[in-house]
Protein backbone atom coordinates (compact mmCIF):
# COMPACT_ATOMS: atom_id res chain seq x y z
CA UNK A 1 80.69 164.38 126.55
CA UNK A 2 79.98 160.75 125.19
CA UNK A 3 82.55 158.48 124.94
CA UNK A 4 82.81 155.50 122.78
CA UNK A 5 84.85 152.56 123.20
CA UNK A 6 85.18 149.63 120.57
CA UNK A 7 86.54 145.93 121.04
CA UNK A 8 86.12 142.47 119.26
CA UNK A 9 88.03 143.32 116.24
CA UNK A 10 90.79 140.46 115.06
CA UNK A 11 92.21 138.38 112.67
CA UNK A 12 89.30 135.85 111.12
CA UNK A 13 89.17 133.47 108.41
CA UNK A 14 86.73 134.15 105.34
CA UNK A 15 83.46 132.62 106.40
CA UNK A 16 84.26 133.63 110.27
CA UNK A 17 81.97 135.70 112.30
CA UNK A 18 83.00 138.49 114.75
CA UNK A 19 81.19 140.19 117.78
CA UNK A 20 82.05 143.90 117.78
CA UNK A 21 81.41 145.41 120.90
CA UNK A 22 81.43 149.41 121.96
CA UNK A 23 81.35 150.48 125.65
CA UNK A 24 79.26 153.93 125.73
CA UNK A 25 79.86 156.28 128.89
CA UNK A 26 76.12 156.87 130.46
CA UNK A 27 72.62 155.43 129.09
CA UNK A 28 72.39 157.43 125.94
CA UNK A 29 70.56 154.97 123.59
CA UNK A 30 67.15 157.02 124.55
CA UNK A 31 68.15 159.84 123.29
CA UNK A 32 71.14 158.75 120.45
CA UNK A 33 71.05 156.72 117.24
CA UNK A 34 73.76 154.14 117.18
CA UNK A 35 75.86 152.88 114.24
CA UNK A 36 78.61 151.25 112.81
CA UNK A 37 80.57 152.66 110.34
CA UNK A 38 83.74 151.30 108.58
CA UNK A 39 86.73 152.41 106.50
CA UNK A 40 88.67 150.04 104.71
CA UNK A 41 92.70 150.49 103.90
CA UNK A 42 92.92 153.55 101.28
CA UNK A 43 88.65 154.11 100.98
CA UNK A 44 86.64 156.89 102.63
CA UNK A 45 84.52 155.48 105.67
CA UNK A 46 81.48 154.10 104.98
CA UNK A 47 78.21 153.52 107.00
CA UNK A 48 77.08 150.00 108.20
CA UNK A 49 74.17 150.27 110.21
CA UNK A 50 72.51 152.15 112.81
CA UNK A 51 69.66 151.46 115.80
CA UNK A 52 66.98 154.21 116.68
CA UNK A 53 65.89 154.68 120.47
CA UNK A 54 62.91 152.66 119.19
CA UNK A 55 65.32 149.96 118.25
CA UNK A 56 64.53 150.43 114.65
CA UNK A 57 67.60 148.94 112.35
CA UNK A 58 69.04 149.77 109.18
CA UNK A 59 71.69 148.06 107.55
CA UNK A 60 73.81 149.02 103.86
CA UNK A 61 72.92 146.87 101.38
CA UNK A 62 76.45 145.52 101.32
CA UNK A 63 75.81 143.71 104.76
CA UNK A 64 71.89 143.05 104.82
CA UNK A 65 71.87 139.67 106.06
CA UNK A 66 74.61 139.28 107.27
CA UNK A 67 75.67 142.01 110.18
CA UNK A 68 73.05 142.00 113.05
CA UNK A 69 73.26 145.47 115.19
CA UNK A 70 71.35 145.17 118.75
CA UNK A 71 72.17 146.77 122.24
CA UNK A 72 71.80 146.56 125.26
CA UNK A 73 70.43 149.40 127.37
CA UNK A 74 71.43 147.55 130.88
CA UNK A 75 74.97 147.86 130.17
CA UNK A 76 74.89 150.80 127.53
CA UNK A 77 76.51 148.35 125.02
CA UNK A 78 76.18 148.42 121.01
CA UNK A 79 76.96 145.06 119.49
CA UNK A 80 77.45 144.10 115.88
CA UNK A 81 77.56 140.68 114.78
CA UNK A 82 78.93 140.14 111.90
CA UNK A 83 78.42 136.27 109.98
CA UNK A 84 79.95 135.25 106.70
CA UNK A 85 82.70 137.05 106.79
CA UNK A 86 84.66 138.53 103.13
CA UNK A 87 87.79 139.46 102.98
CA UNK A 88 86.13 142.89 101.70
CA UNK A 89 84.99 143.40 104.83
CA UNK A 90 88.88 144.35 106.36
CA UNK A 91 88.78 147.45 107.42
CA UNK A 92 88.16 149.43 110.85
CA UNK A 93 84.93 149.09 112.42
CA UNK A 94 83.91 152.24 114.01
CA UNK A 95 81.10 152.98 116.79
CA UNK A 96 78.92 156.58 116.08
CA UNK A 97 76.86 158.20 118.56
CA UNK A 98 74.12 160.78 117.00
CA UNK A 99 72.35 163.15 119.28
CA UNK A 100 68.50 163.03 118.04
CA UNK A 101 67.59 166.80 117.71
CA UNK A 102 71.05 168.33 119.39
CA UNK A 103 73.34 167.07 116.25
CA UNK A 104 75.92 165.99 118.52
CA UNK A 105 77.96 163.69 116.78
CA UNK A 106 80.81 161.12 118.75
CA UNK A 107 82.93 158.58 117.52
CA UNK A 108 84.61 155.98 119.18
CA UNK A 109 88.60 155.08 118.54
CA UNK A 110 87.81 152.12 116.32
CA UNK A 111 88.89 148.28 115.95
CA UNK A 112 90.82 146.82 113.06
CA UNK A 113 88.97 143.66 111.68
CA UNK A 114 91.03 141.53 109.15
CA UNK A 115 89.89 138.66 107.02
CA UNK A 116 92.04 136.63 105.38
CA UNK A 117 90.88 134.70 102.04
């Protein structure tokens, strides 16, 4: 059992940047792809980004350029950084765990990011 745990999320002005963090339980990034997905107030969630094991990165077009997804394998830690912030961006920001060839799928709780115009 993988579990996910997010934090960073906040209030931030439009033009702020956020650090989204997610604590995972064990070193899993070998053998899980990582991502960020989000679901803003009344909308279905959406996908963000993801990292492979190889540290590959993929980003939706609605971000490219301006989220940054990296981890950290020493500390089993996903990171998004997220510049130039929009108000569309509100929503909450959750971490995905993918199980390469096992299709085990996790999710973590979420965090709420706001951004006021």
């Amino acid at each position: 059992q993988v579990q996910l745990v997010e934090s960073g999320g906040g209030l931030v002005q439009s033009g702020g940047s956020l650090t989204l963090s997610c604590a995972a339980s064990g070193s899993i990034f070998s053998r899980y792809i990582m991502g960020w997905y989000r679901q803003a107030p009344g909308k279905q969630r959406e996908w963000v980004a993801d990292i492979t094991s190889g540290r590959s990165t993929n980003y939706a077009d609605s971000v490219k350029g301006r989220f940054t997804i990296s981890r950290d394998s020493a500390d089993s830690t996903l990171y998004l950084q997220i510049n130039s912030l929009k108000p569309e961006d509100t929503a909450v920001y959750y971490c995905n765990a993918f199980q390469v060839g096992g299709g085990m799928n996790y999710w973590g709780k979420g965090t709420l990011v706001t951004v006021s115009s």
